[in-house]
N, C-alpha and C. Protein backbone atom coordinates (compact mmCIF):
# COMPACT_ATOMS: atom_id res chain seq x y z
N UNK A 1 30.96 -6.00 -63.83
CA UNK A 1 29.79 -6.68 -63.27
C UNK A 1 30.22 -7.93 -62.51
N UNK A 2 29.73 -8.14 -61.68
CA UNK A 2 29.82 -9.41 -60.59
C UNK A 2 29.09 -10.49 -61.28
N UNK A 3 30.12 -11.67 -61.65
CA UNK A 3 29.51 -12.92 -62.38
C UNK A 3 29.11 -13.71 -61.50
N UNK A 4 28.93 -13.64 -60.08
CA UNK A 4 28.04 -14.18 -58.57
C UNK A 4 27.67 -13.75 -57.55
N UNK A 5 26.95 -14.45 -57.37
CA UNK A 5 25.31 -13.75 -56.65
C UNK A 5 26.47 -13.64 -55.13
N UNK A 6 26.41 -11.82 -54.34
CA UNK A 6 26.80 -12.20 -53.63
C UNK A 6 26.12 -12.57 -52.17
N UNK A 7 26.77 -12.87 -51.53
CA UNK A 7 26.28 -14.06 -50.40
C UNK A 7 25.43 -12.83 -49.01
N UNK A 8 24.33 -12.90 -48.62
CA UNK A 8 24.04 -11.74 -47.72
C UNK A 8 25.03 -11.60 -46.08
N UNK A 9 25.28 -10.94 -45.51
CA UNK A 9 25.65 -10.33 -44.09
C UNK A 9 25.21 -11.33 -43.09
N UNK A 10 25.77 -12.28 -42.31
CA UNK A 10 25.04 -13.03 -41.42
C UNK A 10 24.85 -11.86 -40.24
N UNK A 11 25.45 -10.64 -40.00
CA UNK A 11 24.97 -9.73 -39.16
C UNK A 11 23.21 -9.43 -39.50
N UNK A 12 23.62 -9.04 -40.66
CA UNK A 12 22.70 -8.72 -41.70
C UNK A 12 21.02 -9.68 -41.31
N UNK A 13 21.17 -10.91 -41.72
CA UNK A 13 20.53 -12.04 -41.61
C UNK A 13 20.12 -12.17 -40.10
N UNK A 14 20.93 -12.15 -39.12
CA UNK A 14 20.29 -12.27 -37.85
C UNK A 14 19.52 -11.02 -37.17
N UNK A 15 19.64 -9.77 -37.96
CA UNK A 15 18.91 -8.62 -37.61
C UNK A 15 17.42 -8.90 -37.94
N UNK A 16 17.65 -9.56 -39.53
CA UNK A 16 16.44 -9.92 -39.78
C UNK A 16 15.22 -10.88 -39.15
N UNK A 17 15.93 -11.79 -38.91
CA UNK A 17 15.93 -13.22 -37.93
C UNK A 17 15.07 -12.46 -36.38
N UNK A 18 15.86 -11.38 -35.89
CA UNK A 18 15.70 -10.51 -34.17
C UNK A 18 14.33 -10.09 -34.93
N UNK A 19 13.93 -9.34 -35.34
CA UNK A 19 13.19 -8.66 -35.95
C UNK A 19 11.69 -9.42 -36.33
N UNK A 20 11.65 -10.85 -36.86
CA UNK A 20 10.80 -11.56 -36.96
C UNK A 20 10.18 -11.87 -35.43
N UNK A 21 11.48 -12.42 -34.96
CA UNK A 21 11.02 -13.00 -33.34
C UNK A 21 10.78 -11.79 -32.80
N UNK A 22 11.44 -10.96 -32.29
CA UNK A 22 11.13 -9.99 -31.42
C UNK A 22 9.88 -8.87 -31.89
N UNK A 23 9.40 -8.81 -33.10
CA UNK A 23 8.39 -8.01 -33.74
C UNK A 23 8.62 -6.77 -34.03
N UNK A 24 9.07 -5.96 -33.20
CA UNK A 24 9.29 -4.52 -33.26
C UNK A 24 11.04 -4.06 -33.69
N UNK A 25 11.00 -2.83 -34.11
CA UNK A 25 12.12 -2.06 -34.15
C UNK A 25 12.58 -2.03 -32.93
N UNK A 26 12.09 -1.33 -32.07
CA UNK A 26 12.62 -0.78 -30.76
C UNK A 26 13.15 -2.21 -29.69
N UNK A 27 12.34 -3.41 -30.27
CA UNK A 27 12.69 -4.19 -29.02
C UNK A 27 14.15 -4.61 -29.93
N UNK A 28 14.00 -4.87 -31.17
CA UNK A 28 15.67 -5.33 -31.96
C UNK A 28 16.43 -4.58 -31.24
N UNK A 29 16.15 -3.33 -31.69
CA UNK A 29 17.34 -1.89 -31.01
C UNK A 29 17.82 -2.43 -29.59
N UNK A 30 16.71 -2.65 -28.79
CA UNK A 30 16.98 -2.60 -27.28
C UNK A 30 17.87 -4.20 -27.45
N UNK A 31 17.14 -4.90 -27.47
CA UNK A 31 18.38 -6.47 -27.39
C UNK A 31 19.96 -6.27 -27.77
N UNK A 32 19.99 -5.29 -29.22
CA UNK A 32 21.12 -5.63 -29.78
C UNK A 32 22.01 -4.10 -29.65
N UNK A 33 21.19 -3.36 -28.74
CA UNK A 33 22.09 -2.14 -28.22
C UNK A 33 22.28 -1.57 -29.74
N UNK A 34 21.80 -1.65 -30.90
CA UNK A 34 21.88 -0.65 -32.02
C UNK A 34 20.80 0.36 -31.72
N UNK A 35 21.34 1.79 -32.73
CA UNK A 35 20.13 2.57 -32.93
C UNK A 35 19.38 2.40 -33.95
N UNK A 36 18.38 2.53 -33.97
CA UNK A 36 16.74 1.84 -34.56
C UNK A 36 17.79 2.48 -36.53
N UNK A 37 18.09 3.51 -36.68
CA UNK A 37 18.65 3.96 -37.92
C UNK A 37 19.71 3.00 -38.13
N UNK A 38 20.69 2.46 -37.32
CA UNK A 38 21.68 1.43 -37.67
C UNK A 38 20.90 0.38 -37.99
N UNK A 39 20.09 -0.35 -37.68
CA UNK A 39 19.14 -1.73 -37.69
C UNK A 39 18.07 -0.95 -38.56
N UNK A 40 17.82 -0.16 -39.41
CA UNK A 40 17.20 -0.07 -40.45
C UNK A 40 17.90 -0.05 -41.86
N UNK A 41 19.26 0.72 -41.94
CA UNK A 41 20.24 1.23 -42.58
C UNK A 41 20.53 -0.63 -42.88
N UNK A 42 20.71 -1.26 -42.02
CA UNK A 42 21.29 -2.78 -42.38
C UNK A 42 19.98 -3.53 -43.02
N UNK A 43 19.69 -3.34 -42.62
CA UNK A 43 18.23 -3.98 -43.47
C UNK A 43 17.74 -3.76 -44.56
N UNK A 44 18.03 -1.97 -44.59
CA UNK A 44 17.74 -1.86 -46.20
C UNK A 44 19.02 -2.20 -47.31
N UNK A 45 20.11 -2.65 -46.57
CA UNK A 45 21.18 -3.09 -47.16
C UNK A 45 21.02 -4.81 -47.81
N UNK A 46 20.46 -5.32 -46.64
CA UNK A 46 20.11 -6.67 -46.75
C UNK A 46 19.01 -6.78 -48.13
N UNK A 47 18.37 -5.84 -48.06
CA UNK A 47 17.21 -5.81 -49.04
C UNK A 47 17.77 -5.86 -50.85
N UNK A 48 18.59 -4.97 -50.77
CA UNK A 48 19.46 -4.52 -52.05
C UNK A 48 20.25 -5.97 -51.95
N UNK A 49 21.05 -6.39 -50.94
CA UNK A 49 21.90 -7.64 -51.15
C UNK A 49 21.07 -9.13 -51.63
N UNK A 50 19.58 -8.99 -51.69
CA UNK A 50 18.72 -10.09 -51.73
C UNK A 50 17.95 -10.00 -53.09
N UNK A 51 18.05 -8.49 -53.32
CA UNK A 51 17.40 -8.39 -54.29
C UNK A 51 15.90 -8.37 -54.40
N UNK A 52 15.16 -8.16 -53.50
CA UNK A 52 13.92 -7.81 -53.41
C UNK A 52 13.56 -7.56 -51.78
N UNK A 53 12.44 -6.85 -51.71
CA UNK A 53 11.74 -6.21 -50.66
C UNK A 53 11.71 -7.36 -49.44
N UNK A 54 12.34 -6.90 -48.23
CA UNK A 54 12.05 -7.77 -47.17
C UNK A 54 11.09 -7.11 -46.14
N UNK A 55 10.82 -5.96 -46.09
CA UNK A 55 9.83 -5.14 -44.77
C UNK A 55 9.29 -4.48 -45.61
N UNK A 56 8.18 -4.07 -44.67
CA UNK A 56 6.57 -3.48 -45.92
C UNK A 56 6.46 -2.63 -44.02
N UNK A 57 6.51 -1.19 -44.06
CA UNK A 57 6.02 -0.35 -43.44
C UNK A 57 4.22 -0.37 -43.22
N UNK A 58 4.00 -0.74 -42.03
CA UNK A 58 2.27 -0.93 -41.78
C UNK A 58 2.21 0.30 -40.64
N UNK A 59 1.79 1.64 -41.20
CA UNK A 59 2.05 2.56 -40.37
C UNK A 59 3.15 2.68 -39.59
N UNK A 60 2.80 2.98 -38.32
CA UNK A 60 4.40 2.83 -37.49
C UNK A 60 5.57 1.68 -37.65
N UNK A 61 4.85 0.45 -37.77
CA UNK A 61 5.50 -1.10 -37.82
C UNK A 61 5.92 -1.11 -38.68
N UNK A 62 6.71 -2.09 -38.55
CA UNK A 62 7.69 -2.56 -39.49
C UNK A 62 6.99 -4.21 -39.56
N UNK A 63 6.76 -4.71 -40.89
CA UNK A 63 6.64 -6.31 -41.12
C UNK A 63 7.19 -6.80 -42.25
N UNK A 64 7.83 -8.06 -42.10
CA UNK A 64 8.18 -9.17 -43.09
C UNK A 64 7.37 -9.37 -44.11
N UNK A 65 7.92 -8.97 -45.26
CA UNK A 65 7.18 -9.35 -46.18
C UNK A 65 6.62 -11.30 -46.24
N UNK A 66 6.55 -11.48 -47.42
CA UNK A 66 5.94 -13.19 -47.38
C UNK A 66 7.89 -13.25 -47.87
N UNK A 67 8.93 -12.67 -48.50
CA UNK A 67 10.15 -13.29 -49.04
C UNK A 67 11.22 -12.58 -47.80
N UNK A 68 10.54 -11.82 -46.78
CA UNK A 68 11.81 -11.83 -45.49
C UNK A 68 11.09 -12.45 -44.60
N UNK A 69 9.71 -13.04 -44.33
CA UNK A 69 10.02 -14.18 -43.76
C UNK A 69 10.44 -15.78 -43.77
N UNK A 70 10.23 -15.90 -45.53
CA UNK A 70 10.73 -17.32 -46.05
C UNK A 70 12.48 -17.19 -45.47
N UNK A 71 12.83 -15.96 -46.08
CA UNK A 71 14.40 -15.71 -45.37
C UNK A 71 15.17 -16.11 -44.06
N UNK A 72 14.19 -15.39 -43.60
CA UNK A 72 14.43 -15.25 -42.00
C UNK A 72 14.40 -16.66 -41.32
N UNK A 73 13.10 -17.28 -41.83
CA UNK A 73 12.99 -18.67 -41.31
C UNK A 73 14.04 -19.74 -41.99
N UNK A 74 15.04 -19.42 -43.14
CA UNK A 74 16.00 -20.42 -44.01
C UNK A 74 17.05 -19.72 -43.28
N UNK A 75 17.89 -18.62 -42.51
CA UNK A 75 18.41 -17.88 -42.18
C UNK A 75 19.13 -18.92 -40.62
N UNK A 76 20.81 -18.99 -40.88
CA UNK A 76 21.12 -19.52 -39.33
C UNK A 76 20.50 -18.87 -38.11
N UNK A 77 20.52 -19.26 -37.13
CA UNK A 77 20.21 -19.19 -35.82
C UNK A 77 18.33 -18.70 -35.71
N UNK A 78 17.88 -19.31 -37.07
CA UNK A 78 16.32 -19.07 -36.78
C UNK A 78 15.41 -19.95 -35.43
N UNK A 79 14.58 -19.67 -34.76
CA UNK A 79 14.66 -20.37 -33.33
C UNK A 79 13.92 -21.74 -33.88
N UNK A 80 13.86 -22.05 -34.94
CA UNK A 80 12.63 -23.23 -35.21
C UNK A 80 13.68 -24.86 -35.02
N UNK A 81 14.60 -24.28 -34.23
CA UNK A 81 16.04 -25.51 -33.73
C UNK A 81 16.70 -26.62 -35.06
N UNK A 82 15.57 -26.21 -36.34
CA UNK A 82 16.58 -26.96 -36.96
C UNK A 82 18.10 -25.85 -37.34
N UNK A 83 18.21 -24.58 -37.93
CA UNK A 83 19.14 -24.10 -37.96
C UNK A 83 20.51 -24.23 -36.83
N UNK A 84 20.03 -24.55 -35.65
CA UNK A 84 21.09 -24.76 -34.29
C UNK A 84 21.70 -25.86 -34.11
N UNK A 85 21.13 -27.04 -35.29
CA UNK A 85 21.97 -28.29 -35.03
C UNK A 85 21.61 -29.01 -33.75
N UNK A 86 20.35 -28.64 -33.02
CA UNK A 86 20.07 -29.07 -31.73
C UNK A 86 19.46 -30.47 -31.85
N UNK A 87 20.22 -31.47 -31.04
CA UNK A 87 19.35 -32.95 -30.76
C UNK A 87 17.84 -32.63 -30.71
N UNK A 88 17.38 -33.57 -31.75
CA UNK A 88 16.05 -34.09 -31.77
C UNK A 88 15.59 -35.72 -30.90
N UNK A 89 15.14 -36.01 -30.36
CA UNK A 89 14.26 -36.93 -30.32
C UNK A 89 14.00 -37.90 -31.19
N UNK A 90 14.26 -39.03 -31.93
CA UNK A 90 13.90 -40.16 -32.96
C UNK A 90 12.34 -40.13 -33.18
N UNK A 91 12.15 -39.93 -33.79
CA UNK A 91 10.52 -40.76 -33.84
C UNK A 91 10.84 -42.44 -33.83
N UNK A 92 9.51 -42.61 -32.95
CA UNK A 92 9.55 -44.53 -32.84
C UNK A 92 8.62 -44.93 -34.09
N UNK A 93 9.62 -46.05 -34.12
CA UNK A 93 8.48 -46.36 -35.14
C UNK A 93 7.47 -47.76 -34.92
């Protein structure tokens, strides 16, 4: 047995990450030149590596649960610029 938690796929993590922003399967696929079965196959990998459910099938769609999007949004290169290390602005005080 593994005495630590292991650490998820940053491939892994940014599929998830494409997937929030971009919404759909097909547009992930198309950006990242995978087939929709490779970018599902990793995801349900990510799922097992996290230990609980990250996508909930809504008919055709695919959506973030409420714990793959807490993920996705704690996840590097999430676009909300704090993950990118990008200059902020000071607030004045």
């Amino acid at each position: 047995m593994k005495s630590e938690q292991s650490i998820p796929s940053s491939k892994r993590l940014q599929l998830l990450v494409d997937l929030e922003r971009l919404g759909t399967m097909s547009a992930v696929t198309a950006e990242t030149g995978l087939a929709t079965s490779a970018v599902s196959q990793q995801l349900k990998t990510l799922e097992r590596e996290v230990g609980t459910a990250l996508l909930q099938a809504d008919g055709r769609l695919v959506r973030l649960t409420p714990a793959g999007r807490v993920l996705a949004e704690r996840a590097p290169g999430h676009s909300d610029g704090v993950a990118d290390n990008s200059p902020r602005p000071c607030p004045r005080r």
